[in-house]
N, C-alpha and C. Protein backbone atom coordinates (compact mmCIF):
# COMPACT_ATOMS: atom_id res chain seq x y z
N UNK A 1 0.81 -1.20 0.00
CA UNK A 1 0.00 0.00 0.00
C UNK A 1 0.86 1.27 0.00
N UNK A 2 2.13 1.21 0.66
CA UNK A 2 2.89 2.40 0.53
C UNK A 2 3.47 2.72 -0.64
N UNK A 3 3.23 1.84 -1.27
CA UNK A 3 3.63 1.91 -2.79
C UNK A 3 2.77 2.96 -3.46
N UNK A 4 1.68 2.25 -3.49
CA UNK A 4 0.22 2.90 -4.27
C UNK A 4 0.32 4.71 -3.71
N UNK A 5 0.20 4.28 -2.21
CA UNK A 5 0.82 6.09 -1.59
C UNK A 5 1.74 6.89 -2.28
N UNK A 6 2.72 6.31 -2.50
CA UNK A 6 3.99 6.95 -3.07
C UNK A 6 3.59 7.35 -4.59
N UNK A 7 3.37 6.05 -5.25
CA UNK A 7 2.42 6.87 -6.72
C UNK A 7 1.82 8.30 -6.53
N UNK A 8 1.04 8.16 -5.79
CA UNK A 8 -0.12 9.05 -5.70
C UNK A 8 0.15 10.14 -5.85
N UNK A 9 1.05 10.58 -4.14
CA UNK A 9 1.69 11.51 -3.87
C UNK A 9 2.64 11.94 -5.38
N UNK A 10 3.35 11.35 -5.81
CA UNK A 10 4.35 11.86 -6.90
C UNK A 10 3.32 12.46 -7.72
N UNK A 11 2.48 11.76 -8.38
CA UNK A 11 1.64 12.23 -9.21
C UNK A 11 0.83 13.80 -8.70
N UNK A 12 0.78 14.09 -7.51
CA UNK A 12 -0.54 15.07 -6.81
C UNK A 12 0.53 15.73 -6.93
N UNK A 13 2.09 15.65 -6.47
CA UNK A 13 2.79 16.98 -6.81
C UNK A 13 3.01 17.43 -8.16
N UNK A 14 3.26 16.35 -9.41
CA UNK A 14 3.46 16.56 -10.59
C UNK A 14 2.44 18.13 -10.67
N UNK A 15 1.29 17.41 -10.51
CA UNK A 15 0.34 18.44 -10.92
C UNK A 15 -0.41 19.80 -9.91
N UNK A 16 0.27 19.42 -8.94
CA UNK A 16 0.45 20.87 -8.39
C UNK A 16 1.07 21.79 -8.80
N UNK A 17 2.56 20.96 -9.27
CA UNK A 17 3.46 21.88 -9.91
C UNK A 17 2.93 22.72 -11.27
N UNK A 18 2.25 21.63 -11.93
CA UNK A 18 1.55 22.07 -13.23
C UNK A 18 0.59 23.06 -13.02
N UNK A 19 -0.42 22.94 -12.09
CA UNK A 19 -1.89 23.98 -11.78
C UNK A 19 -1.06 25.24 -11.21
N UNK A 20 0.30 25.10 -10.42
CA UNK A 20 0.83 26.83 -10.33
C UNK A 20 1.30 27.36 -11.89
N UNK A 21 1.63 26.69 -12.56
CA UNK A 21 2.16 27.18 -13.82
C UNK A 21 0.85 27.33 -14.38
N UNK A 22 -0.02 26.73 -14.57
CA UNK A 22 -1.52 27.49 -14.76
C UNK A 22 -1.79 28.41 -14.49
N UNK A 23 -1.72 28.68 -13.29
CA UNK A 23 -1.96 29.90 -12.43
C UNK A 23 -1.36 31.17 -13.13
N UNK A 24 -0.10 31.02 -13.35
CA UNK A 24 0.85 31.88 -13.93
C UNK A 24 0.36 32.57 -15.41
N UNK A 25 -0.16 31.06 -16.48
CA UNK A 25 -0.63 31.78 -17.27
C UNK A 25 -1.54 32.21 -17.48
N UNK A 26 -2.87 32.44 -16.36
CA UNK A 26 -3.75 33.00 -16.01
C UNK A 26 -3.76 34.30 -15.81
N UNK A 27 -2.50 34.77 -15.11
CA UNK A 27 -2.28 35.80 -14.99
C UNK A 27 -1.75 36.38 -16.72
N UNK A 28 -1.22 36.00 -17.04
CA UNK A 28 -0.51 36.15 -18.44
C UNK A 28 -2.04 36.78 -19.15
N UNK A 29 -2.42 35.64 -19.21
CA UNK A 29 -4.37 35.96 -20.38
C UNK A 29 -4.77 37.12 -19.59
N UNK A 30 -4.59 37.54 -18.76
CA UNK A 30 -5.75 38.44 -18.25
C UNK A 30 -4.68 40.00 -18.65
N UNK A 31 -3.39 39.90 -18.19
CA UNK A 31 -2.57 41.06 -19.09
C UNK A 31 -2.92 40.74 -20.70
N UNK A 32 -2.55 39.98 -21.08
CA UNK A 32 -2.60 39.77 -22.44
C UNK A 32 -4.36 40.49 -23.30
N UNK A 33 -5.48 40.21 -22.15
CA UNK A 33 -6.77 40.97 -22.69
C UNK A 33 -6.84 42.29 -22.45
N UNK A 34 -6.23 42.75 -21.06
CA UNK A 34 -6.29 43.90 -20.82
C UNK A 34 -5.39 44.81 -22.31
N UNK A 35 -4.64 44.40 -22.18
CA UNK A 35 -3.75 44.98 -23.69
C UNK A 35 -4.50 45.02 -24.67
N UNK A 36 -5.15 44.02 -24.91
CA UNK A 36 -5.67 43.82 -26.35
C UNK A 36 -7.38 44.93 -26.11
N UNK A 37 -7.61 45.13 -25.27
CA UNK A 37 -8.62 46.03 -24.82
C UNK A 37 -8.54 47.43 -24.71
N UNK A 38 -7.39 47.62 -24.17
CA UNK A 38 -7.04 49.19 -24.33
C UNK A 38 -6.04 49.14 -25.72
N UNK A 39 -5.84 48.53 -26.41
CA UNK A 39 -5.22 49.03 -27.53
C UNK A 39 -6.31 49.11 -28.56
N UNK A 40 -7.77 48.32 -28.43
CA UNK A 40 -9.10 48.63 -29.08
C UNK A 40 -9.60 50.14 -29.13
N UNK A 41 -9.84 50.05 -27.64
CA UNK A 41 -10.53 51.08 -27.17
C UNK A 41 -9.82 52.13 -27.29
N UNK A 42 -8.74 52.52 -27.32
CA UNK A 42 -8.07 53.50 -26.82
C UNK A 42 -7.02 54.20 -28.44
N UNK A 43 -6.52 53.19 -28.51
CA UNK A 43 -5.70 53.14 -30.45
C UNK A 43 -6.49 52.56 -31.29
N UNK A 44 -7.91 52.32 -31.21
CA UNK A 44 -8.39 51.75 -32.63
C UNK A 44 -7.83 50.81 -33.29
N UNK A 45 -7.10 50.07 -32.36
CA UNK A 45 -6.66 48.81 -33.85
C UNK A 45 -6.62 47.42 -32.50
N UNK A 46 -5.61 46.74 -33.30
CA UNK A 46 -6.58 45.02 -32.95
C UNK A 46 -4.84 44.23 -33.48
N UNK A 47 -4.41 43.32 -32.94
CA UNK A 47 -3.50 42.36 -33.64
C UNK A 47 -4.02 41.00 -33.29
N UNK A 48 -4.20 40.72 -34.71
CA UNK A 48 -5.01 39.35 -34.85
C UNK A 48 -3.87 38.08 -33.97
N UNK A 49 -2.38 38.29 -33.99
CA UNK A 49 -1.84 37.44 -33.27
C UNK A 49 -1.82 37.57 -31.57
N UNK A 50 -2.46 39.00 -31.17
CA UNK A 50 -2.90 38.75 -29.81
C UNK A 50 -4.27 38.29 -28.73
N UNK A 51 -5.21 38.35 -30.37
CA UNK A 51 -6.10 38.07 -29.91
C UNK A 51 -6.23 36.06 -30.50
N UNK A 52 -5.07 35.80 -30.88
CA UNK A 52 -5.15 34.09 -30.96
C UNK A 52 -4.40 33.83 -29.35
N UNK A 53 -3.47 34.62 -29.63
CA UNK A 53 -2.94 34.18 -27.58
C UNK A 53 -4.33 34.21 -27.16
N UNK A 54 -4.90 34.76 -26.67
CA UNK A 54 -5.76 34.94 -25.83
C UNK A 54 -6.35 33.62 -25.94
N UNK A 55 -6.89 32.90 -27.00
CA UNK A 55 -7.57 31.67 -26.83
C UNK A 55 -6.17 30.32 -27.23
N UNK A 56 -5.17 30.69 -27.15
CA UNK A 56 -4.24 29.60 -26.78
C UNK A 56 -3.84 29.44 -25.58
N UNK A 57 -3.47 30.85 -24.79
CA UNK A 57 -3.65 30.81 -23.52
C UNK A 57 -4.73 30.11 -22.40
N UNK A 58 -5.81 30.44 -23.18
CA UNK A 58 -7.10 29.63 -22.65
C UNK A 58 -6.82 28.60 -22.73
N UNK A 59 -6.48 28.24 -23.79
CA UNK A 59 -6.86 26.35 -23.74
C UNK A 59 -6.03 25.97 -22.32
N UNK A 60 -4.36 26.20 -22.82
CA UNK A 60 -3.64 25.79 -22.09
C UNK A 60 -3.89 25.57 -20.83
N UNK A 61 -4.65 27.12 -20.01
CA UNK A 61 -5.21 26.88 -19.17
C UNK A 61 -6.03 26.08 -18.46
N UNK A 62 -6.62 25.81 -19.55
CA UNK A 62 -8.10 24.91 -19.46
C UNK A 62 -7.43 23.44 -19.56
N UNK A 63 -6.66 22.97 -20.27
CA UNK A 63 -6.14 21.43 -20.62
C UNK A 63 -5.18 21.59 -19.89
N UNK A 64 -4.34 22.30 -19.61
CA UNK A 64 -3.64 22.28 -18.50
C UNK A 64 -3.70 22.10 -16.82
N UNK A 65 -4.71 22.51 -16.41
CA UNK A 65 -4.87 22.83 -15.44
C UNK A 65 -6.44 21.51 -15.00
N UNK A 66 -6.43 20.23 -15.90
CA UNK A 66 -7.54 19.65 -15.82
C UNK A 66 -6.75 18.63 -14.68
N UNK A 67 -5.89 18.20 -15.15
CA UNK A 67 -5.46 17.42 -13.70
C UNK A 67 -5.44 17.66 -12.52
N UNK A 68 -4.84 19.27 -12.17
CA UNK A 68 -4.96 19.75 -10.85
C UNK A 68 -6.32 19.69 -10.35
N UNK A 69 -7.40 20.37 -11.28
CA UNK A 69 -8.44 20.27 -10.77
C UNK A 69 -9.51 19.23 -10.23
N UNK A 70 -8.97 18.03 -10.76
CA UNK A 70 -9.18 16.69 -10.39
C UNK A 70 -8.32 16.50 -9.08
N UNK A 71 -7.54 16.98 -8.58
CA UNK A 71 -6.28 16.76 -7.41
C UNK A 71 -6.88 17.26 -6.61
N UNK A 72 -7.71 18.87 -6.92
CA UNK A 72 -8.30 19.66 -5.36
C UNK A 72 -9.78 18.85 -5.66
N UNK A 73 -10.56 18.24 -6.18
CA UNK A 73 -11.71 18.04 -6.30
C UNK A 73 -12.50 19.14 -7.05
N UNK A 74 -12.30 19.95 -7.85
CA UNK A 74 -13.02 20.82 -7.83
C UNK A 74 -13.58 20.93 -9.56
N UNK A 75 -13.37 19.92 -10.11
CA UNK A 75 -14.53 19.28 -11.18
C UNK A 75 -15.76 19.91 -11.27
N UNK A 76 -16.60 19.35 -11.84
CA UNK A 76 -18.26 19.64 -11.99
C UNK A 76 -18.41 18.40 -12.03
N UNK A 77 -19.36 18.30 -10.81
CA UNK A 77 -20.02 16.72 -10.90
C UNK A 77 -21.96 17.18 -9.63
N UNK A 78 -22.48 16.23 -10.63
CA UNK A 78 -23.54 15.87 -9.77
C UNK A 78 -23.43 15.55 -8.46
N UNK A 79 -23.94 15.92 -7.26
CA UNK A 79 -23.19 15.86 -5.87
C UNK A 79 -24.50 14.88 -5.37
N UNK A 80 -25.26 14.74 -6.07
CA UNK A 80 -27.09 14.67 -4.93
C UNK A 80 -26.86 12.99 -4.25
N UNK A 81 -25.83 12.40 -5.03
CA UNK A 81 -26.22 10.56 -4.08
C UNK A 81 -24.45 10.44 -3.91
N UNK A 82 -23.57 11.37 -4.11
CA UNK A 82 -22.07 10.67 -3.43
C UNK A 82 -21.66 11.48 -2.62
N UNK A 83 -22.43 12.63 -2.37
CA UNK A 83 -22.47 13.62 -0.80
C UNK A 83 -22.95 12.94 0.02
N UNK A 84 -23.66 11.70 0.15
CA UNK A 84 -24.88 11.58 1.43
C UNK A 84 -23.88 9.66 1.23
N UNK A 85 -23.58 9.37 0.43
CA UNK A 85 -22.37 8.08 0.93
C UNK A 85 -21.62 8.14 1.68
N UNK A 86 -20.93 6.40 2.73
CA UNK A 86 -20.24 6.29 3.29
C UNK A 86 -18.74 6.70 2.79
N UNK A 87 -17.75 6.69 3.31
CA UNK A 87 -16.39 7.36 2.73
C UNK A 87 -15.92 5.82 2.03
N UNK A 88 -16.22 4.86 2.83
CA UNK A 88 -15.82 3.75 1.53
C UNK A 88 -16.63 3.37 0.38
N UNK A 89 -18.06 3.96 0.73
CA UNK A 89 -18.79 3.81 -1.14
C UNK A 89 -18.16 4.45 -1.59
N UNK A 90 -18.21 5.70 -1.34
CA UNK A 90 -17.16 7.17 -2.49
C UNK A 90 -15.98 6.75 -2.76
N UNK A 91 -15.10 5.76 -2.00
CA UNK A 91 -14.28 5.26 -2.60
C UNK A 91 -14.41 4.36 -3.78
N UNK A 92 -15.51 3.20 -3.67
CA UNK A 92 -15.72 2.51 -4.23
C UNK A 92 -16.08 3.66 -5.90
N UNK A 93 -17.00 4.26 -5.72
CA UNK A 93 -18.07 5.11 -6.62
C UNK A 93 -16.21 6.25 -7.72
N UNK A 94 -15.36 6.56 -6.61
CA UNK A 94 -13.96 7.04 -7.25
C UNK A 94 -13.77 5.92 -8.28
N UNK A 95 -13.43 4.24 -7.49
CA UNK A 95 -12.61 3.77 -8.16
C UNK A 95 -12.83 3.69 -9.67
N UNK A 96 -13.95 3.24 -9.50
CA UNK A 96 -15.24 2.76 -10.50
C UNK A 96 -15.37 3.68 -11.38
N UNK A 97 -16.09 4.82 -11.67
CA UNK A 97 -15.61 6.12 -11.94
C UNK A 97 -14.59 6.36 -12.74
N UNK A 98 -13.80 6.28 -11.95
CA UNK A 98 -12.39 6.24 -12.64
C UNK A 98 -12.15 5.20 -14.21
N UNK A 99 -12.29 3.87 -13.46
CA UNK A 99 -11.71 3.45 -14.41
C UNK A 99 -12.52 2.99 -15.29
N UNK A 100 -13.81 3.16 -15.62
CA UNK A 100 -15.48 3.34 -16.53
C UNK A 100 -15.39 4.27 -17.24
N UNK A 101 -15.02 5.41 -16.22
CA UNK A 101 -15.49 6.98 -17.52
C UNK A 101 -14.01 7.71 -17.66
N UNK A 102 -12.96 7.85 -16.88
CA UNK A 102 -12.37 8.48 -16.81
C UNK A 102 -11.19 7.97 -17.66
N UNK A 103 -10.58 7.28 -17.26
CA UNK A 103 -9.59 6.33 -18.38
C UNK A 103 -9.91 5.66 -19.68
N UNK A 104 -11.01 5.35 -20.27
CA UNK A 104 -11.45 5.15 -21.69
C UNK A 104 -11.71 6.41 -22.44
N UNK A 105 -12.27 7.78 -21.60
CA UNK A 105 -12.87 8.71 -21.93
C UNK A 105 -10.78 9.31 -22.14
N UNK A 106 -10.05 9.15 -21.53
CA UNK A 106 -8.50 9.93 -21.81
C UNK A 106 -7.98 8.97 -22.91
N UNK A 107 -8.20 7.91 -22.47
CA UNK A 107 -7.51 6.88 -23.28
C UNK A 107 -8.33 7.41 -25.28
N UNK A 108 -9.54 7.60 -25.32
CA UNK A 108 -9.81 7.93 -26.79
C UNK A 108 -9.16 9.79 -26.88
N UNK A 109 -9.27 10.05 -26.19
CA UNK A 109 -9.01 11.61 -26.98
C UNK A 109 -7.24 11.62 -26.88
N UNK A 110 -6.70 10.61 -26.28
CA UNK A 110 -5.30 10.60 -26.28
C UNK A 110 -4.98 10.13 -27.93
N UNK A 111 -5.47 8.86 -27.84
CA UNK A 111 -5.09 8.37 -29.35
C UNK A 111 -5.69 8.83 -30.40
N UNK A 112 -6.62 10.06 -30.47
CA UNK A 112 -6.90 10.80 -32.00
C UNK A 112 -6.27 12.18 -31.44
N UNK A 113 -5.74 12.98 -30.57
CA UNK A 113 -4.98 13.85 -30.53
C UNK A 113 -3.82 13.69 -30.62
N UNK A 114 -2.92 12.57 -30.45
CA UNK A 114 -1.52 12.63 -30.60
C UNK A 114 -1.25 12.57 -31.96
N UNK A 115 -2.01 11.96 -32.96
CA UNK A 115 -1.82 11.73 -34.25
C UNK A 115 -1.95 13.28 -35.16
N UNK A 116 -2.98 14.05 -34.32
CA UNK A 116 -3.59 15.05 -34.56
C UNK A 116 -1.98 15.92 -34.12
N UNK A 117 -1.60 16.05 -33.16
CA UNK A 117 -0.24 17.00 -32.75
C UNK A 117 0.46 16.89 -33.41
N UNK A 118 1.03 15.62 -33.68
CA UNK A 118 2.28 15.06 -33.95
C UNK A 118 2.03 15.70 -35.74
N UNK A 119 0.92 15.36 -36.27
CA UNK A 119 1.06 16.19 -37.76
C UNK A 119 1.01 17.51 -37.81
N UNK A 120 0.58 18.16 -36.83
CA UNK A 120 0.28 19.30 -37.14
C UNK A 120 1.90 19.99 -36.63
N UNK A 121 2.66 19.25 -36.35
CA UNK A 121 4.00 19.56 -36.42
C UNK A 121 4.94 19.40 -37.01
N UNK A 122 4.93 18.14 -37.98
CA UNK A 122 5.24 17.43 -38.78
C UNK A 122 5.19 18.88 -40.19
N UNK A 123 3.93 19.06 -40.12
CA UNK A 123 3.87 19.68 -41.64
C UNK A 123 4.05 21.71 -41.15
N UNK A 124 4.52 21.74 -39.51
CA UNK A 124 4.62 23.23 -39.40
C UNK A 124 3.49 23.99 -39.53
N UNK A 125 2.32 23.54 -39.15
CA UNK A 125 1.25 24.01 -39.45
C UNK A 125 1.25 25.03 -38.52
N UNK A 126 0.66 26.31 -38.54
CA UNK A 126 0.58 27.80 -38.72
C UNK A 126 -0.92 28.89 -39.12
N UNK A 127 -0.93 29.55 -38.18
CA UNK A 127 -1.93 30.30 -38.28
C UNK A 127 -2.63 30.65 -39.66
N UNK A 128 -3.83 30.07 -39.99
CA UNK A 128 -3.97 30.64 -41.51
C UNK A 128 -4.20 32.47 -41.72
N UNK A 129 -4.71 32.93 -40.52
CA UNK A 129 -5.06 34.24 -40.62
C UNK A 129 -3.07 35.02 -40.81
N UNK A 130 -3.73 36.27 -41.38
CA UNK A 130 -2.38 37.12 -41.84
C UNK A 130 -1.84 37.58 -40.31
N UNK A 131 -0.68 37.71 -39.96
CA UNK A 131 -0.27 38.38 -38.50
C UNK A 131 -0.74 37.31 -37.44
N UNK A 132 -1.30 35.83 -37.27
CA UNK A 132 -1.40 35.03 -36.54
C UNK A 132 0.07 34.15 -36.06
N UNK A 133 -0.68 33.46 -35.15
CA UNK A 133 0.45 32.60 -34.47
C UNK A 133 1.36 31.81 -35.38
N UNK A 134 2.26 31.97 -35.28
CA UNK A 134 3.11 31.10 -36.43
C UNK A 134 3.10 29.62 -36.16
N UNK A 135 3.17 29.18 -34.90
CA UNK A 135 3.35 27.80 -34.45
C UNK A 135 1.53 26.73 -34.04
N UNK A 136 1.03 26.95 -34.93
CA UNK A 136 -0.24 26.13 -34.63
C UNK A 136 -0.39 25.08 -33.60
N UNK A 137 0.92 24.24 -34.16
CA UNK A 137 0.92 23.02 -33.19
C UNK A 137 1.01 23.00 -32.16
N UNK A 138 2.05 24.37 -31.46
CA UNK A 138 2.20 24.19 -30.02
C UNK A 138 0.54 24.18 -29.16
N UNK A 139 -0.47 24.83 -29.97
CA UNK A 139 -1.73 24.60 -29.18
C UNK A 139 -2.15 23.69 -29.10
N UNK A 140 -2.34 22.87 -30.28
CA UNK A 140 -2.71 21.35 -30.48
C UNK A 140 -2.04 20.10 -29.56
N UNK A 141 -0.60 20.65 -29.31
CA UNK A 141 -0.28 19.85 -28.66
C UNK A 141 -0.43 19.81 -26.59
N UNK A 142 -1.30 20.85 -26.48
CA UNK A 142 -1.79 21.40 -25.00
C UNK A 142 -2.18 20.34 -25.03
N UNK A 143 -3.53 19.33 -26.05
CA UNK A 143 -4.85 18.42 -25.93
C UNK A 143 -4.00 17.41 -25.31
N UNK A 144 -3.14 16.47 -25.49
CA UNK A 144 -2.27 15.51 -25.64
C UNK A 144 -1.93 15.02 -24.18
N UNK A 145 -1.11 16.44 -24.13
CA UNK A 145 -0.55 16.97 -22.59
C UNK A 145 -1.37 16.90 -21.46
N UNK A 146 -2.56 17.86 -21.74
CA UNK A 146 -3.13 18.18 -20.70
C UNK A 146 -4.40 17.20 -20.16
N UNK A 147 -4.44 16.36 -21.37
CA UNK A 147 -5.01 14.75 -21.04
C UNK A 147 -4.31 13.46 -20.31
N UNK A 148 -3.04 13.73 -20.99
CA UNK A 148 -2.08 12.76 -19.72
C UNK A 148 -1.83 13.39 -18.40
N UNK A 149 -2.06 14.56 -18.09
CA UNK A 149 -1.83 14.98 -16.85
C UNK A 149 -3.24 14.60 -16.05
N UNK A 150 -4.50 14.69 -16.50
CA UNK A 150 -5.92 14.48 -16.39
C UNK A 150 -5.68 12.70 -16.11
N UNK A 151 -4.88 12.13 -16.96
CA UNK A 151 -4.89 10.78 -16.83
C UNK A 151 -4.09 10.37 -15.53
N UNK A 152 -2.64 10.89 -15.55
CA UNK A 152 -2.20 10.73 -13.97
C UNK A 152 -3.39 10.63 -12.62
N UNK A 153 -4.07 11.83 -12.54
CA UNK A 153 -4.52 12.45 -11.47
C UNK A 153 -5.66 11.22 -11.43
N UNK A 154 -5.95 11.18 -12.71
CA UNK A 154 -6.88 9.58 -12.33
C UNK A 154 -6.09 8.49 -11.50
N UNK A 155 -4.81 8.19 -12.33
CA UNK A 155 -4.56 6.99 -11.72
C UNK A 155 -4.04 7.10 -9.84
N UNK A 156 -3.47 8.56 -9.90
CA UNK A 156 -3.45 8.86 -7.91
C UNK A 156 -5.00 8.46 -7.41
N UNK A 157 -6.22 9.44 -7.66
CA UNK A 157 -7.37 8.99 -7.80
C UNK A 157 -7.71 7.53 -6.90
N UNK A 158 -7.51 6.97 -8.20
CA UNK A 158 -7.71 5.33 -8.11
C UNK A 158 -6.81 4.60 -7.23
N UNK A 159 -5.28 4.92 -7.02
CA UNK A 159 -4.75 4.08 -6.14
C UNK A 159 -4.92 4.94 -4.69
N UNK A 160 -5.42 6.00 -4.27
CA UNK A 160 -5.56 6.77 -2.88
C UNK A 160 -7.08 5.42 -2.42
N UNK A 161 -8.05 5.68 -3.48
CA UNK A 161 -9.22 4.72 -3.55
C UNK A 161 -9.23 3.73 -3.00
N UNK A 162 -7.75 2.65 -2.99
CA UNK A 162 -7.54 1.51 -3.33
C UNK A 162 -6.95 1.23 -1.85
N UNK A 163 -6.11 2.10 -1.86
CA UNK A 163 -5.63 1.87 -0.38
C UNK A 163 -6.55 2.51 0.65
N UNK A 164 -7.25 2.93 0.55
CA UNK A 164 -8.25 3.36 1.30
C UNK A 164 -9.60 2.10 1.47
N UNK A 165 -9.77 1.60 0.55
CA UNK A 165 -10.48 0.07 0.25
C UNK A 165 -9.80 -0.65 1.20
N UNK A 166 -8.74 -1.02 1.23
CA UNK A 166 -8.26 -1.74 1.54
C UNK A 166 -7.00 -2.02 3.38
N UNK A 167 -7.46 -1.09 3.54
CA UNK A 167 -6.96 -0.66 5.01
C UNK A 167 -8.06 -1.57 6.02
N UNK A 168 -7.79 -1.86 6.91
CA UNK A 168 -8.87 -2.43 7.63
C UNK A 168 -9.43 -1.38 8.28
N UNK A 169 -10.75 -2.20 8.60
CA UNK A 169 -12.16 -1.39 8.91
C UNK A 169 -11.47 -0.55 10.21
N UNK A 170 -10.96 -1.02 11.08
CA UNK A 170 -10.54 -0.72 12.22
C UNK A 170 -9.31 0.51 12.54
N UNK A 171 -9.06 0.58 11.34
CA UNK A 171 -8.28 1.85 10.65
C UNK A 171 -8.62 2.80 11.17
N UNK A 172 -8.03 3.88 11.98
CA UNK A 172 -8.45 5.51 12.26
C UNK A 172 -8.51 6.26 10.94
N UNK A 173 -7.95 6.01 9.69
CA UNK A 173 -7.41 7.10 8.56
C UNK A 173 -8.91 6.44 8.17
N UNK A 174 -9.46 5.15 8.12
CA UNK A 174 -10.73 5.21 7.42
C UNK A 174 -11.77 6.16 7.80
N UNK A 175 -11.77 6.32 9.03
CA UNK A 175 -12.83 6.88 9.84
C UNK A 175 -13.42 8.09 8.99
N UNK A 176 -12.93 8.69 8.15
CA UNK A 176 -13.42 9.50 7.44
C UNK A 176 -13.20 10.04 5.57
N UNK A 177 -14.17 10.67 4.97
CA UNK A 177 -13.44 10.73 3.51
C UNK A 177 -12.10 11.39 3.73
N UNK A 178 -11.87 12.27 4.09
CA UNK A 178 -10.52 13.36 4.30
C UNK A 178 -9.41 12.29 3.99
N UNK A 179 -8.97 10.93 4.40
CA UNK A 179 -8.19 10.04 3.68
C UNK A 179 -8.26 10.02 2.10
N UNK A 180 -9.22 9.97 1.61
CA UNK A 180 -9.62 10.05 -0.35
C UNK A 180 -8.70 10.75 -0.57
N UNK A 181 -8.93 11.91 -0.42
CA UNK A 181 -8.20 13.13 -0.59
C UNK A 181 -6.77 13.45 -0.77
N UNK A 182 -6.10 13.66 -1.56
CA UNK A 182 -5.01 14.04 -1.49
C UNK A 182 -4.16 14.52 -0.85
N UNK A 183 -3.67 14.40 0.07
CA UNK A 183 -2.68 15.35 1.09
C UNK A 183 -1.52 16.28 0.21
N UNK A 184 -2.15 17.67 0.48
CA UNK A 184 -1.47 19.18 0.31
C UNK A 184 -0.15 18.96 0.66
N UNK A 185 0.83 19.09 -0.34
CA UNK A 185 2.52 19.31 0.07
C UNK A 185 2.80 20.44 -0.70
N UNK A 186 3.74 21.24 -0.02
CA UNK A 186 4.22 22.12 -0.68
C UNK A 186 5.02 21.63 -1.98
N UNK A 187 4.58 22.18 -3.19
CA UNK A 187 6.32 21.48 -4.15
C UNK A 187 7.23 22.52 -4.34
């Protein structure tokens, strides 16, 4: 079981590390609009390659930052029947979960996006608009990325689940969900 722990943990920091670098370019998009807003409003003009940051930044954000958000819990999910479960159904309802929707659902968008990256780098593909991003692929290749990081956080997920299953009943750490959970380390 200290094994499965040790996974976990490696993995929950991977992507801590990753959701602060999210963070970072969060801050980035929000300079990056403010610019592109007062150079509207204020100079009348527009650069079509800052307003593609703006939604490459997004993604990144967004595919980037999908693992962490699986790490703090803070997903979108229906709450109405795994709020009012014991901490070992919700384990059970994680594991299950997990490896039903969550790993077939990474596992397909992994194998038609890597094929999808990998060409769109292959052939240098590039903003079709005039003054756009020159490097297309580096966005394309966020999907790839930010799905194997989504896929890690599953598999911590599933083995926190597992050893939590599997602890005896008589366990103090069972006594409550707060074991599921990931334990916060600084990275």
């Amino acid at each position: 079981m200290n094994l499965l722990e040790s996974i976990a943990d490696a993995i929950d920091a991977l992507n801590e590390a990753v959701g602060k670098l999210a963070t970072w370019a969060a801050f980035l998009l929000v300079w990056v609009v403010f610019t592109d807003v007062v150079m509207r409003y204020f100079f009348n003009t527009t650069f079509v390659f800052v307003q593609e940051l703006e939604w490459h930044l997004f993604a990144f954000i967004f595919l980037i930052g999908a693992g962490y958000t699986l790490r703090h819990d803070q997903h979108v999910r229906v709450d109405i029947f795994y709020q009012r479960l014991r901490p070992r159904s919700q384990a059970w309802v994680n594991l299950i979960g997990t490896c039903v929707f969550l790993f077939p659902g990474c596992f397909l968008i992994l194998k038609t996006s890597i094929p999808w990256a990998v060409s769109a780098y292959q052939i240098g593909e590039i903003s079709p608009d005039p003054g756009g991003i020159p490097m297309r692929f580096i966005v394309k290749s966020f999907l790839p990325i930010g799905f194997s990081f989504l896929t890690l956080q599953g598999v911590s997920l599933a083995c926190r689940s597992l050893v939590f299953l599997y602890r005896p009943e008589s366990d103090p750490e069972t006594a409550g969900a707060e074991s599921l959970k990931p334990r916060i380390k600084e990275v």
